[in-house]
PDB file of N, CA and C in Angstrom:
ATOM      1  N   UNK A   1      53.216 -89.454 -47.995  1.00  0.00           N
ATOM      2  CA  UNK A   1      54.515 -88.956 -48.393  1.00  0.00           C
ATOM      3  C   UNK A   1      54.504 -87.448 -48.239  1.00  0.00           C
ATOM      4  N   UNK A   2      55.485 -86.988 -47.529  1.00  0.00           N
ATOM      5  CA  UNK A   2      55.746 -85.296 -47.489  1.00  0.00           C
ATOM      6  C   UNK A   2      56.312 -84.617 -48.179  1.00  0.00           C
ATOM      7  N   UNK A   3      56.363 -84.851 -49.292  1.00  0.00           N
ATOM      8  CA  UNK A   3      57.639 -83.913 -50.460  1.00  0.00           C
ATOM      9  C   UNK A   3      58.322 -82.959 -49.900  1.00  0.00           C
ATOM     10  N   UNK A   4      59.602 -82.573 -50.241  1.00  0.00           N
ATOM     11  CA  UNK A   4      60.340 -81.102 -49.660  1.00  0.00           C
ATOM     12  C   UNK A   4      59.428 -80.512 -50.760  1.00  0.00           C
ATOM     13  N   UNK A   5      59.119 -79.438 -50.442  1.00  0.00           N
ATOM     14  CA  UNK A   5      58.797 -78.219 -51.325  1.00  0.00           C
ATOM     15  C   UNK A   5      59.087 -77.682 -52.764  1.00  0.00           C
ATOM     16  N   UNK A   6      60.224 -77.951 -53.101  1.00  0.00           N
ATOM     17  CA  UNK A   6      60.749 -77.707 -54.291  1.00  0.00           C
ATOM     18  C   UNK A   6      60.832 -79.114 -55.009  1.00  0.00           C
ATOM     19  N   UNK A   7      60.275 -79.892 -54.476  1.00  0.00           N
ATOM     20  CA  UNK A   7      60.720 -81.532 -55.443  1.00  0.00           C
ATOM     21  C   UNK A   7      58.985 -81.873 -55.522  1.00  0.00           C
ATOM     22  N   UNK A   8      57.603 -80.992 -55.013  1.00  0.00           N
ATOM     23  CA  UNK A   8      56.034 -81.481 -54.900  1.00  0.00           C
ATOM     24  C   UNK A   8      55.834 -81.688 -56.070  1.00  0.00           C
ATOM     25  N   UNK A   9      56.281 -81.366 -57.257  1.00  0.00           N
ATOM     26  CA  UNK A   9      55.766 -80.973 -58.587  1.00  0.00           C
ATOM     27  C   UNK A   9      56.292 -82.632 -58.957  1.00  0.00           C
ATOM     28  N   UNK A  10      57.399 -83.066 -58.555  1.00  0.00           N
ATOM     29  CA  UNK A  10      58.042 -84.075 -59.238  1.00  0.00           C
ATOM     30  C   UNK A  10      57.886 -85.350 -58.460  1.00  0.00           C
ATOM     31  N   UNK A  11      57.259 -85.183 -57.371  1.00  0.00           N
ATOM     32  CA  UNK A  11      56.689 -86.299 -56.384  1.00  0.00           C
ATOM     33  C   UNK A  11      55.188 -86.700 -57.141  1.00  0.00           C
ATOM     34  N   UNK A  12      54.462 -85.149 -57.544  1.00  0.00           N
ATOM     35  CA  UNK A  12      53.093 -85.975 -58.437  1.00  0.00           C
ATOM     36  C   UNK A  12      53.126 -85.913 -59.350  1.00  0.00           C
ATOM     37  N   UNK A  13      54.244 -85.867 -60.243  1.00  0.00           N
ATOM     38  CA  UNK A  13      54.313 -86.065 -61.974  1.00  0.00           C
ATOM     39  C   UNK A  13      54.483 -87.573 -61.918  1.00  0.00           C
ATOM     40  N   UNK A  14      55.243 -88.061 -60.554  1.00  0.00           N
ATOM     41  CA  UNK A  14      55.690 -89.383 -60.219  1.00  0.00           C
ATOM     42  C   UNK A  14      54.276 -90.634 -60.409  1.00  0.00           C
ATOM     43  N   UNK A  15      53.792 -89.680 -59.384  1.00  0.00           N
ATOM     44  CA  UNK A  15      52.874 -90.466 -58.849  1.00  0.00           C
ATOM     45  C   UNK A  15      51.801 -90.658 -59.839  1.00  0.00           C
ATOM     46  N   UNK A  16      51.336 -89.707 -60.718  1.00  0.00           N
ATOM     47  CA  UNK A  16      50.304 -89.890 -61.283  1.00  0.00           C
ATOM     48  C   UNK A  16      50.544 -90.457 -62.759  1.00  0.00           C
ATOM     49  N   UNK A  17      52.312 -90.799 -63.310  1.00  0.00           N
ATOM     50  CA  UNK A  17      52.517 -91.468 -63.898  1.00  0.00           C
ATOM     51  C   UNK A  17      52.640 -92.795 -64.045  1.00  0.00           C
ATOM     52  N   UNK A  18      52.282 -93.279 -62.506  1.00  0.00           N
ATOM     53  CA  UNK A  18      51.893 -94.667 -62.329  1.00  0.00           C
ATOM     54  C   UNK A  18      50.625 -95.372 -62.309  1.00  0.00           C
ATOM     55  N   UNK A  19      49.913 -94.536 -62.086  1.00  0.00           N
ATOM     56  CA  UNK A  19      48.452 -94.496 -62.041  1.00  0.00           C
ATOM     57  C   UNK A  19      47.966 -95.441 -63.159  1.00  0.00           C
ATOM     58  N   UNK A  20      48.196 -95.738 -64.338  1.00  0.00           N
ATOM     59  CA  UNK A  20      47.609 -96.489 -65.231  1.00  0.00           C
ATOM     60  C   UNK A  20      48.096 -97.675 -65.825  1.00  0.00           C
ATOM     61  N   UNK A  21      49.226 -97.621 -65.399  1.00  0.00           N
ATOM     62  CA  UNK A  21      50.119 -98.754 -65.886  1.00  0.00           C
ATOM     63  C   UNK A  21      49.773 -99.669 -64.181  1.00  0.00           C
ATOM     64  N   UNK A  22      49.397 -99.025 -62.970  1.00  0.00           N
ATOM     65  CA  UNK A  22      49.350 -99.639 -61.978  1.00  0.00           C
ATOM     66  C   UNK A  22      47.715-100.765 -62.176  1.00  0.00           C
ATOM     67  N   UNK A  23      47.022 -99.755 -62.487  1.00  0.00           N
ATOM     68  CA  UNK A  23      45.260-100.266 -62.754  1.00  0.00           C
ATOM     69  C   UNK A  23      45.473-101.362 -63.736  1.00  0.00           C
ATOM     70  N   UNK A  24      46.549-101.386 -64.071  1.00  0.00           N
ATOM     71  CA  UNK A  24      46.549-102.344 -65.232  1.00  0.00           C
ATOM     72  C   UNK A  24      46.644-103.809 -64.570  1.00  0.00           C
ATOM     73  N   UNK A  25      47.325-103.978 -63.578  1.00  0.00           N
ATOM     74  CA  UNK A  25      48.424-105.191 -63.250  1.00  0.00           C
ATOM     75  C   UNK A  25      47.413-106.116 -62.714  1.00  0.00           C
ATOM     76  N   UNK A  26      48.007-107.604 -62.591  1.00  0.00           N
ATOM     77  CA  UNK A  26      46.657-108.663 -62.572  1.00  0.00           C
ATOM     78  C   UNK A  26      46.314-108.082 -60.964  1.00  0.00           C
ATOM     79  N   UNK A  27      45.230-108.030 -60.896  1.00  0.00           N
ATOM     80  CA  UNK A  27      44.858-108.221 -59.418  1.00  0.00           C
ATOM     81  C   UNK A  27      44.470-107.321 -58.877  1.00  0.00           C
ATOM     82  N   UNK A  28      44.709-105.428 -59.438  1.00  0.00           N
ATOM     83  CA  UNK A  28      44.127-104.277 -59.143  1.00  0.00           C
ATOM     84  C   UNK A  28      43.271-104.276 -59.040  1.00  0.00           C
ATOM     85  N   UNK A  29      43.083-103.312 -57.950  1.00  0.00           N
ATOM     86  CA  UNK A  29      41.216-103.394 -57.366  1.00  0.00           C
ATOM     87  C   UNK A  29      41.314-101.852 -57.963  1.00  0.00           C
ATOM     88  N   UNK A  30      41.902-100.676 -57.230  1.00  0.00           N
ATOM     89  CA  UNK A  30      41.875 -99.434 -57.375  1.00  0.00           C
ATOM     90  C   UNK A  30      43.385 -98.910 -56.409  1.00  0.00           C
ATOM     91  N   UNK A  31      44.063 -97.608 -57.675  1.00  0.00           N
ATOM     92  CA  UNK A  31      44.684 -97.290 -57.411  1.00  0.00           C
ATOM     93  C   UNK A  31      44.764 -95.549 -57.625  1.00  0.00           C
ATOM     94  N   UNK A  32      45.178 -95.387 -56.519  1.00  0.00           N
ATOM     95  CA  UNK A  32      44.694 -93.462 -56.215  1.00  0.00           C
ATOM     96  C   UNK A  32      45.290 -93.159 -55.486  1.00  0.00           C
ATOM     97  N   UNK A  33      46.057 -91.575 -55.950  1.00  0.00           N
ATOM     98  CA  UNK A  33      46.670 -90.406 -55.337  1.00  0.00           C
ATOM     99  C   UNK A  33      45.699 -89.442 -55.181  1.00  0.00           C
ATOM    100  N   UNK A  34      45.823 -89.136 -53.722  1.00  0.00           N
ATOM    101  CA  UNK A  34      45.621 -87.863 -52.806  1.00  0.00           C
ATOM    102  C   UNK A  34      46.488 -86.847 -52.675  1.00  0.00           C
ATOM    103  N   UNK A  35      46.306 -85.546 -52.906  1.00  0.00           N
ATOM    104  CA  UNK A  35      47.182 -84.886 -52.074  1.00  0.00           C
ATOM    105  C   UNK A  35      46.264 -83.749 -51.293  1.00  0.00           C
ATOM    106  N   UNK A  36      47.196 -82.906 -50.429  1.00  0.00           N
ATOM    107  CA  UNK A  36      46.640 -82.364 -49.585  1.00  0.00           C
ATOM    108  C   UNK A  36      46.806 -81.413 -49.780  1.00  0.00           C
ATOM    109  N   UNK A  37      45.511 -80.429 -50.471  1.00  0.00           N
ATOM    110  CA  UNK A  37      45.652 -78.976 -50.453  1.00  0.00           C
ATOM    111  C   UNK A  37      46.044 -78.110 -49.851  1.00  0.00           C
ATOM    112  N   UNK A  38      46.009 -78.296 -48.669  1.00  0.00           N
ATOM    113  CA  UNK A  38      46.351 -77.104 -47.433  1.00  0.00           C
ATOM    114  C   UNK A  38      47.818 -77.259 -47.593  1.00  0.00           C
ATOM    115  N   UNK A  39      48.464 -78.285 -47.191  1.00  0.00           N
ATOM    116  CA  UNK A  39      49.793 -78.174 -47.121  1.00  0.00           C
ATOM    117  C   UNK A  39      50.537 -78.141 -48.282  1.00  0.00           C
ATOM    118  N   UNK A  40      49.930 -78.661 -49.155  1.00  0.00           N
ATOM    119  CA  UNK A  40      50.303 -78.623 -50.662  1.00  0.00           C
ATOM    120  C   UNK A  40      51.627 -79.598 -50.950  1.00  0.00           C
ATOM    121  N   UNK A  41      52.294 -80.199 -49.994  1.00  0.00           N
ATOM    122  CA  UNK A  41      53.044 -81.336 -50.152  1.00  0.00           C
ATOM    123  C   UNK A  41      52.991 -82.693 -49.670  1.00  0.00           C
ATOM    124  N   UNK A  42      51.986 -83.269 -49.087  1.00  0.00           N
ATOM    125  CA  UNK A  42      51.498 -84.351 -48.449  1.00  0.00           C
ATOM    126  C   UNK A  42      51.113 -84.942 -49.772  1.00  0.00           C
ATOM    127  N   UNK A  43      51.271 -86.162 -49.849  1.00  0.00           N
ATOM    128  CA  UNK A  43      50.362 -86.879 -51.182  1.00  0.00           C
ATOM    129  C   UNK A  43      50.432 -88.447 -50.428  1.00  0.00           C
ATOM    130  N   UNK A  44      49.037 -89.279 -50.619  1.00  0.00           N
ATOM    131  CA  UNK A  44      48.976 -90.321 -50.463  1.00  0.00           C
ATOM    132  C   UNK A  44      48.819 -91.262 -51.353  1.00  0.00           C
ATOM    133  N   UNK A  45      49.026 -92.637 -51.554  1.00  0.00           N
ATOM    134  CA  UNK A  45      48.997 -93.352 -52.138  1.00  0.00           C
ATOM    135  C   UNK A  45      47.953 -94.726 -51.860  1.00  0.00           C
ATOM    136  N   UNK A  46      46.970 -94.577 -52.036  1.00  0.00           N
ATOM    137  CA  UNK A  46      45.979 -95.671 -51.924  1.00  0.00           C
ATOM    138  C   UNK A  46      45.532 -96.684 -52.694  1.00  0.00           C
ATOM    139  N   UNK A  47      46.287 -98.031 -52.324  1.00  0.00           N
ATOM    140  CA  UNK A  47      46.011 -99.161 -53.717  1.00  0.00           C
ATOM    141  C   UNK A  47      45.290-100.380 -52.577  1.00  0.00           C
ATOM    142  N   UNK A  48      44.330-100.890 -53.737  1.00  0.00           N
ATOM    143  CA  UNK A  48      43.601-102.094 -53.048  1.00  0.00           C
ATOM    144  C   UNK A  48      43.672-103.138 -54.107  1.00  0.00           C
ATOM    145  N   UNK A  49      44.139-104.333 -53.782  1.00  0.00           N
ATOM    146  CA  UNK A  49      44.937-105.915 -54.328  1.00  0.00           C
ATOM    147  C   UNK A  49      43.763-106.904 -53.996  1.00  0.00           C
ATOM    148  N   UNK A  50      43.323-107.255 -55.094  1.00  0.00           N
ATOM    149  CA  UNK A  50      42.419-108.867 -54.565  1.00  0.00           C
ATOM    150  C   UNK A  50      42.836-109.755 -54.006  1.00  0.00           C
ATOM    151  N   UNK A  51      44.423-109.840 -53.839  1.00  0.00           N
ATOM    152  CA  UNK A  51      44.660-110.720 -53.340  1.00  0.00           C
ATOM    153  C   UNK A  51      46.038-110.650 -52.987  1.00  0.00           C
ATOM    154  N   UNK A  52      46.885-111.050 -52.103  1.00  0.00           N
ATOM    155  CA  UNK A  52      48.183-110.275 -51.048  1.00  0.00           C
ATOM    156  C   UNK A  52      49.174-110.720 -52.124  1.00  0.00           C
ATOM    157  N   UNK A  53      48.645-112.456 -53.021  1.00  0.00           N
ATOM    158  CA  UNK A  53      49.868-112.372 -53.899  1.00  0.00           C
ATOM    159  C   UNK A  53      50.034-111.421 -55.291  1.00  0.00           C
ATOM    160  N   UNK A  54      48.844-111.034 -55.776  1.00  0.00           N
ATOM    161  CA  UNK A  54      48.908-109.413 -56.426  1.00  0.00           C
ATOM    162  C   UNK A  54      49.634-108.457 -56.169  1.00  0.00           C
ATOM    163  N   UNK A  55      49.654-108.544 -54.552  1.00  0.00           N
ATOM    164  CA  UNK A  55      50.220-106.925 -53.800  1.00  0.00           C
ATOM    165  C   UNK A  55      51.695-107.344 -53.368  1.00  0.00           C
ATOM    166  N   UNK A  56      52.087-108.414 -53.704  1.00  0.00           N
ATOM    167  CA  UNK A  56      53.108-108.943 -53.580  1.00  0.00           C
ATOM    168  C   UNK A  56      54.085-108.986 -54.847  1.00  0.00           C
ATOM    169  N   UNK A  57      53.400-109.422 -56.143  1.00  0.00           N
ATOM    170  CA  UNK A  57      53.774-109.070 -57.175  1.00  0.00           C
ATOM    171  C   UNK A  57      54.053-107.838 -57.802  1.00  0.00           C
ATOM    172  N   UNK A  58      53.314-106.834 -57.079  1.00  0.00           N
ATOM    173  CA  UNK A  58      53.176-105.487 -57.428  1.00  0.00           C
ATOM    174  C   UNK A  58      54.148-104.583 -56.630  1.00  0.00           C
ATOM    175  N   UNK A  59      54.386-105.312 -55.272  1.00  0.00           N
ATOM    176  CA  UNK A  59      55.884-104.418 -54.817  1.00  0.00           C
ATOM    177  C   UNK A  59      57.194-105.149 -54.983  1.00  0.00           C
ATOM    178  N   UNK A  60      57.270-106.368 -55.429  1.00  0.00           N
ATOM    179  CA  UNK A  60      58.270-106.939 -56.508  1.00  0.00           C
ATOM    180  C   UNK A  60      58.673-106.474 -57.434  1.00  0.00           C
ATOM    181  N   UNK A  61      57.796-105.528 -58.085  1.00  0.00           N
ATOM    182  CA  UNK A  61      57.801-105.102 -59.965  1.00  0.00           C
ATOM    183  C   UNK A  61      59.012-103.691 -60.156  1.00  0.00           C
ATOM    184  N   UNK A  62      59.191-103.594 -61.316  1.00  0.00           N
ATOM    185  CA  UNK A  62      59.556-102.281 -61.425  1.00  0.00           C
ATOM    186  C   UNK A  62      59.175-101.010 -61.200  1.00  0.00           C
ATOM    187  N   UNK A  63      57.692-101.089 -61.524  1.00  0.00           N
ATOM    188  CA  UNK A  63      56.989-100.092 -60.936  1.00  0.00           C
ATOM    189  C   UNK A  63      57.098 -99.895 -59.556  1.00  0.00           C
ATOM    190  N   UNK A  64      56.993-100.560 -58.931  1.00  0.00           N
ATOM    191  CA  UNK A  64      57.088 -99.987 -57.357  1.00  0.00           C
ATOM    192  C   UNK A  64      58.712 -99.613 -57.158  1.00  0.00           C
ATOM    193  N   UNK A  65      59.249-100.024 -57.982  1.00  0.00           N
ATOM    194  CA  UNK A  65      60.688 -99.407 -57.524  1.00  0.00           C
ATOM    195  C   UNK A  65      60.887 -98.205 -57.721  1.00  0.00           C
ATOM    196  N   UNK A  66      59.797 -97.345 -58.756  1.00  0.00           N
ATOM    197  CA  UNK A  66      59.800 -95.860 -58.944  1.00  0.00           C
ATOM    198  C   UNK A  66      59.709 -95.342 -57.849  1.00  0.00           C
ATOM    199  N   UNK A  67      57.888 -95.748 -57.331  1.00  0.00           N
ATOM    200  CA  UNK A  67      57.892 -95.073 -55.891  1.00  0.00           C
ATOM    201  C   UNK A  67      58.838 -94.916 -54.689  1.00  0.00           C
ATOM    202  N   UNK A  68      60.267 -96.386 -54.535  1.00  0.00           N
ATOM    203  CA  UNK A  68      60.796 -96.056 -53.591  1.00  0.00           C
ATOM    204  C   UNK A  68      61.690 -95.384 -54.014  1.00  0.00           C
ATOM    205  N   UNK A  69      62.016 -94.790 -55.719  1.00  0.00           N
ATOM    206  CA  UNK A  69      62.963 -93.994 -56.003  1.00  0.00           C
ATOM    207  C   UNK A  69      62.711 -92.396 -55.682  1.00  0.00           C
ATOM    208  N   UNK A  70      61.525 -92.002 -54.577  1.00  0.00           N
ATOM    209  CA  UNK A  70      60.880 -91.071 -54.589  1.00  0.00           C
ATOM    210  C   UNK A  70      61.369 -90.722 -53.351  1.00  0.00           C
ATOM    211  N   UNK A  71      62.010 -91.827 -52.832  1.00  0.00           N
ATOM    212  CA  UNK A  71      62.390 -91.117 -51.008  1.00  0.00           C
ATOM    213  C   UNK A  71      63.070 -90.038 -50.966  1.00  0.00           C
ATOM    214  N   UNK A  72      64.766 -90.103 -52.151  1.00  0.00           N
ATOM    215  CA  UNK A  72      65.184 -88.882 -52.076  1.00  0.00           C
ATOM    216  C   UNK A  72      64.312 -87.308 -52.354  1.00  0.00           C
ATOM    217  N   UNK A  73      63.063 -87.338 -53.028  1.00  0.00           N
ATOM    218  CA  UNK A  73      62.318 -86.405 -52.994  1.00  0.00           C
ATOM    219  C   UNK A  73      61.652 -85.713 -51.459  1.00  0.00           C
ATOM    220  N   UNK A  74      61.765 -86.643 -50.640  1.00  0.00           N
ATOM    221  CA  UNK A  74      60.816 -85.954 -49.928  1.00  0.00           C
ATOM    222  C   UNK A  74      61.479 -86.032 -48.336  1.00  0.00           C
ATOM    223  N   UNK A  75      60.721 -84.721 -47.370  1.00  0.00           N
ATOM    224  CA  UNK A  75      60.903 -84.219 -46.215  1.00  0.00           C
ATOM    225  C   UNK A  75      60.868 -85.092 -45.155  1.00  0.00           C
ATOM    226  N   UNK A  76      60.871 -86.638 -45.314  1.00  0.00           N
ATOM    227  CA  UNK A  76      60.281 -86.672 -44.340  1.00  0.00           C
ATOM    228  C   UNK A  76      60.411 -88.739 -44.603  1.00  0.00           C
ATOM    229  N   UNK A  77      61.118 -89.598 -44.160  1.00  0.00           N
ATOM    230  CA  UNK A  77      61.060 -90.850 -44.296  1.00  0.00           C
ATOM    231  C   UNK A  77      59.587 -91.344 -44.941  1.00  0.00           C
ATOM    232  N   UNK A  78      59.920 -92.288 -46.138  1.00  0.00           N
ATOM    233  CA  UNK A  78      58.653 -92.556 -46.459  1.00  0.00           C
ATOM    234  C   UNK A  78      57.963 -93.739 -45.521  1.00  0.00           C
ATOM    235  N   UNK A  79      56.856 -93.531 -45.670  1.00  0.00           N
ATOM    236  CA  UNK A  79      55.902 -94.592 -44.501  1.00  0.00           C
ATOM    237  C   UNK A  79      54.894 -95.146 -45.161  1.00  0.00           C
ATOM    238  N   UNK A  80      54.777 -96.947 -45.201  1.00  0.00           N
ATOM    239  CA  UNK A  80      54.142 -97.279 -45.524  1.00  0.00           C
ATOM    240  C   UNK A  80      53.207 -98.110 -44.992  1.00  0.00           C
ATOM    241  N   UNK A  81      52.030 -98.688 -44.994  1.00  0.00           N
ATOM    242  CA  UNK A  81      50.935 -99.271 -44.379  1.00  0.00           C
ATOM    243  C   UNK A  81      50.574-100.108 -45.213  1.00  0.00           C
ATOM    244  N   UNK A  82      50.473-101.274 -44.720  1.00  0.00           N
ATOM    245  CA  UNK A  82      49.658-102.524 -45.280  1.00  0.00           C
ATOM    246  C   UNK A  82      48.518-103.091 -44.195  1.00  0.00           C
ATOM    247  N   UNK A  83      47.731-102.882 -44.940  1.00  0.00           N
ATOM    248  CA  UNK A  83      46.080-103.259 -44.223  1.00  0.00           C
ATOM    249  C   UNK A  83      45.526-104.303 -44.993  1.00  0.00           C
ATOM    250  N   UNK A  84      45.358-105.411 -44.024  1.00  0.00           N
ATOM    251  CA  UNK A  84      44.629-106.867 -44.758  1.00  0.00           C
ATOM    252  C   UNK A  84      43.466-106.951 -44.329  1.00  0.00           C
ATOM    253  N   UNK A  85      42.220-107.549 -45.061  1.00  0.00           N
ATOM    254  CA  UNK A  85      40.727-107.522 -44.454  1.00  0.00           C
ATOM    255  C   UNK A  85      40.873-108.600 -44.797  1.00  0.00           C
ATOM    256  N   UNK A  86      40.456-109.643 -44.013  1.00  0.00           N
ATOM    257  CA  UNK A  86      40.057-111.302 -43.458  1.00  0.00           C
ATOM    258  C   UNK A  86      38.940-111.657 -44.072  1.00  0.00           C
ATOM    259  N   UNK A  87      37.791-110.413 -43.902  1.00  0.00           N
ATOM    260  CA  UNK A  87      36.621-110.931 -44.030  1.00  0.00           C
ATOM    261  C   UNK A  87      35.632-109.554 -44.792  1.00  0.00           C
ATOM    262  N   UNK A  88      35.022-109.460 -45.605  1.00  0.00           N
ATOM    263  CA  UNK A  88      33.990-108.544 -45.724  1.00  0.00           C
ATOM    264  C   UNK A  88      32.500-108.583 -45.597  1.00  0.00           C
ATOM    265  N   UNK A  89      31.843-107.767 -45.247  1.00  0.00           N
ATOM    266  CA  UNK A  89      30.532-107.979 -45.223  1.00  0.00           C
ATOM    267  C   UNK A  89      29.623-107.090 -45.777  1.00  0.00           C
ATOM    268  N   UNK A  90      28.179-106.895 -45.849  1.00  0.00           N
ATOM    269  CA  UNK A  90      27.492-105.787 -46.822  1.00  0.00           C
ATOM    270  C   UNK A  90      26.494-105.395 -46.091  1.00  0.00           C
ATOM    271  N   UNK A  91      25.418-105.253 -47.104  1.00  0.00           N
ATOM    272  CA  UNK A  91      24.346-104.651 -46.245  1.00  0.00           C
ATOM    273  C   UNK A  91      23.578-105.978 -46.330  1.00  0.00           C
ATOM    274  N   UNK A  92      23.942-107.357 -46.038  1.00  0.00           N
ATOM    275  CA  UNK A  92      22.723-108.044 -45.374  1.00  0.00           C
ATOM    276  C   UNK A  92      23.091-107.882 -44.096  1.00  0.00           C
ATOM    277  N   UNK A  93      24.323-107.863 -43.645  1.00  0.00           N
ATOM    278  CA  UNK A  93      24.820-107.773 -42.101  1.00  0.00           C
ATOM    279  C   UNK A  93      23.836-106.408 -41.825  1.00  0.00           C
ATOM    280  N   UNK A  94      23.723-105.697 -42.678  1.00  0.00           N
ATOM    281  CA  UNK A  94      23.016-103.894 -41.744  1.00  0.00           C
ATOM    282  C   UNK A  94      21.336-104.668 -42.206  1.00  0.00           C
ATOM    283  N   UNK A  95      21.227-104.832 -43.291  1.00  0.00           N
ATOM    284  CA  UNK A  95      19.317-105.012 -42.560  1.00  0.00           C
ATOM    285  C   UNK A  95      19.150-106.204 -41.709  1.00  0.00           C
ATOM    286  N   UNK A  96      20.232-107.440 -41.747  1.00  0.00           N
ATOM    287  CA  UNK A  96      19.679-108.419 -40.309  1.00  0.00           C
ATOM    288  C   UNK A  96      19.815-107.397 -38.688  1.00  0.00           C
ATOM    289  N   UNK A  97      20.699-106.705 -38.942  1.00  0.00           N
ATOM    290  CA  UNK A  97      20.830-106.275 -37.805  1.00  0.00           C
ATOM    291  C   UNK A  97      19.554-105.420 -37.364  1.00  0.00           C
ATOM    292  N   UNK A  98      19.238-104.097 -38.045  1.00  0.00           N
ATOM    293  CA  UNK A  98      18.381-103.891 -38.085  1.00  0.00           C
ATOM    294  C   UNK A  98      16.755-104.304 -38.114  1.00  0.00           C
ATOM    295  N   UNK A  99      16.961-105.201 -38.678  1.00  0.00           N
ATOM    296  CA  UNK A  99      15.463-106.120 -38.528  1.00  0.00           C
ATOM    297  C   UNK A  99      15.172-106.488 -37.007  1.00  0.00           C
ATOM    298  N   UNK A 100      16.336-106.791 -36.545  1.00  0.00           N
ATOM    299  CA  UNK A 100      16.380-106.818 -34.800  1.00  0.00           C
ATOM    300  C   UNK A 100      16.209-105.971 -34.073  1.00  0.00           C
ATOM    301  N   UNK A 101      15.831-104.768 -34.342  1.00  0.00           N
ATOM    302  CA  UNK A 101      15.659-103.404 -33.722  1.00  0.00           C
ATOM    303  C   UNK A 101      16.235-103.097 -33.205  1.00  0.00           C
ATOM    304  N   UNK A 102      16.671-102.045 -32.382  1.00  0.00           N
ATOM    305  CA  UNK A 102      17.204-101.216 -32.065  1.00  0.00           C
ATOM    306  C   UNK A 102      17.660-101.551 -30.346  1.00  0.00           C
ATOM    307  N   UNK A 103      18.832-101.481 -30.005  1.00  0.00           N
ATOM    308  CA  UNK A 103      19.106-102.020 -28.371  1.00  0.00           C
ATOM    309  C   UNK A 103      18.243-101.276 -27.451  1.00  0.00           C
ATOM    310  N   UNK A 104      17.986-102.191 -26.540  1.00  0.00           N
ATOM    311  CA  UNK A 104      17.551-101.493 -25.405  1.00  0.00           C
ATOM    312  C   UNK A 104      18.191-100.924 -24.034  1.00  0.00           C
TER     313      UNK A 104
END
């Protein structure tokens, strides 16, 4: 999100007033605002859902209706990203691999 300049203060009073009532909701993995020092109006929003009907419930809710009440705040159309992982893996995948040495 790009805040106009004069609304940055009220884009992360926004944002970081969701922050705990968000960690709360069934299914939160982790939920976190970034912003970007240099430009000083960039702020991101990074939430991870155990499960899509969590993240489904969670942009259903009232709470998420704050965040899209945030568009008029800012410079710049808000943009959002949804990223699904299928599958995860750990470090037995890195020491089998490794146990196999190194390519030739």
């Amino acid at each position: 999100m790009k805040a106009l300049v004069v609304k940055r203060t009220e884009v992360m009073q926004t944002l970081l007033s969701m922050i705990q009532s968000a960690r709360k909701e069934k299914g939160c993995l982790s939920y976190d605002v970034f912003w970007d020092f240099d430009g000083k109006t960039v702020f991101n929003l990074i939430e991870e859902w155990k499960t899509r009907e969590d993240l489904n419930r969670h942009i259903r809710s009232e709470k998420f209706s704050v965040l899209l009440g945030t568009k008029s705040l800012l410079a710049e159309p808000l943009e959002m990203k949804i990223h699904t992982v299928s599958r995860s893996e750990g470090m037995e995948v890195v020491n089998s691999l490794r146990e196999k040495g190194a390519p030739k």
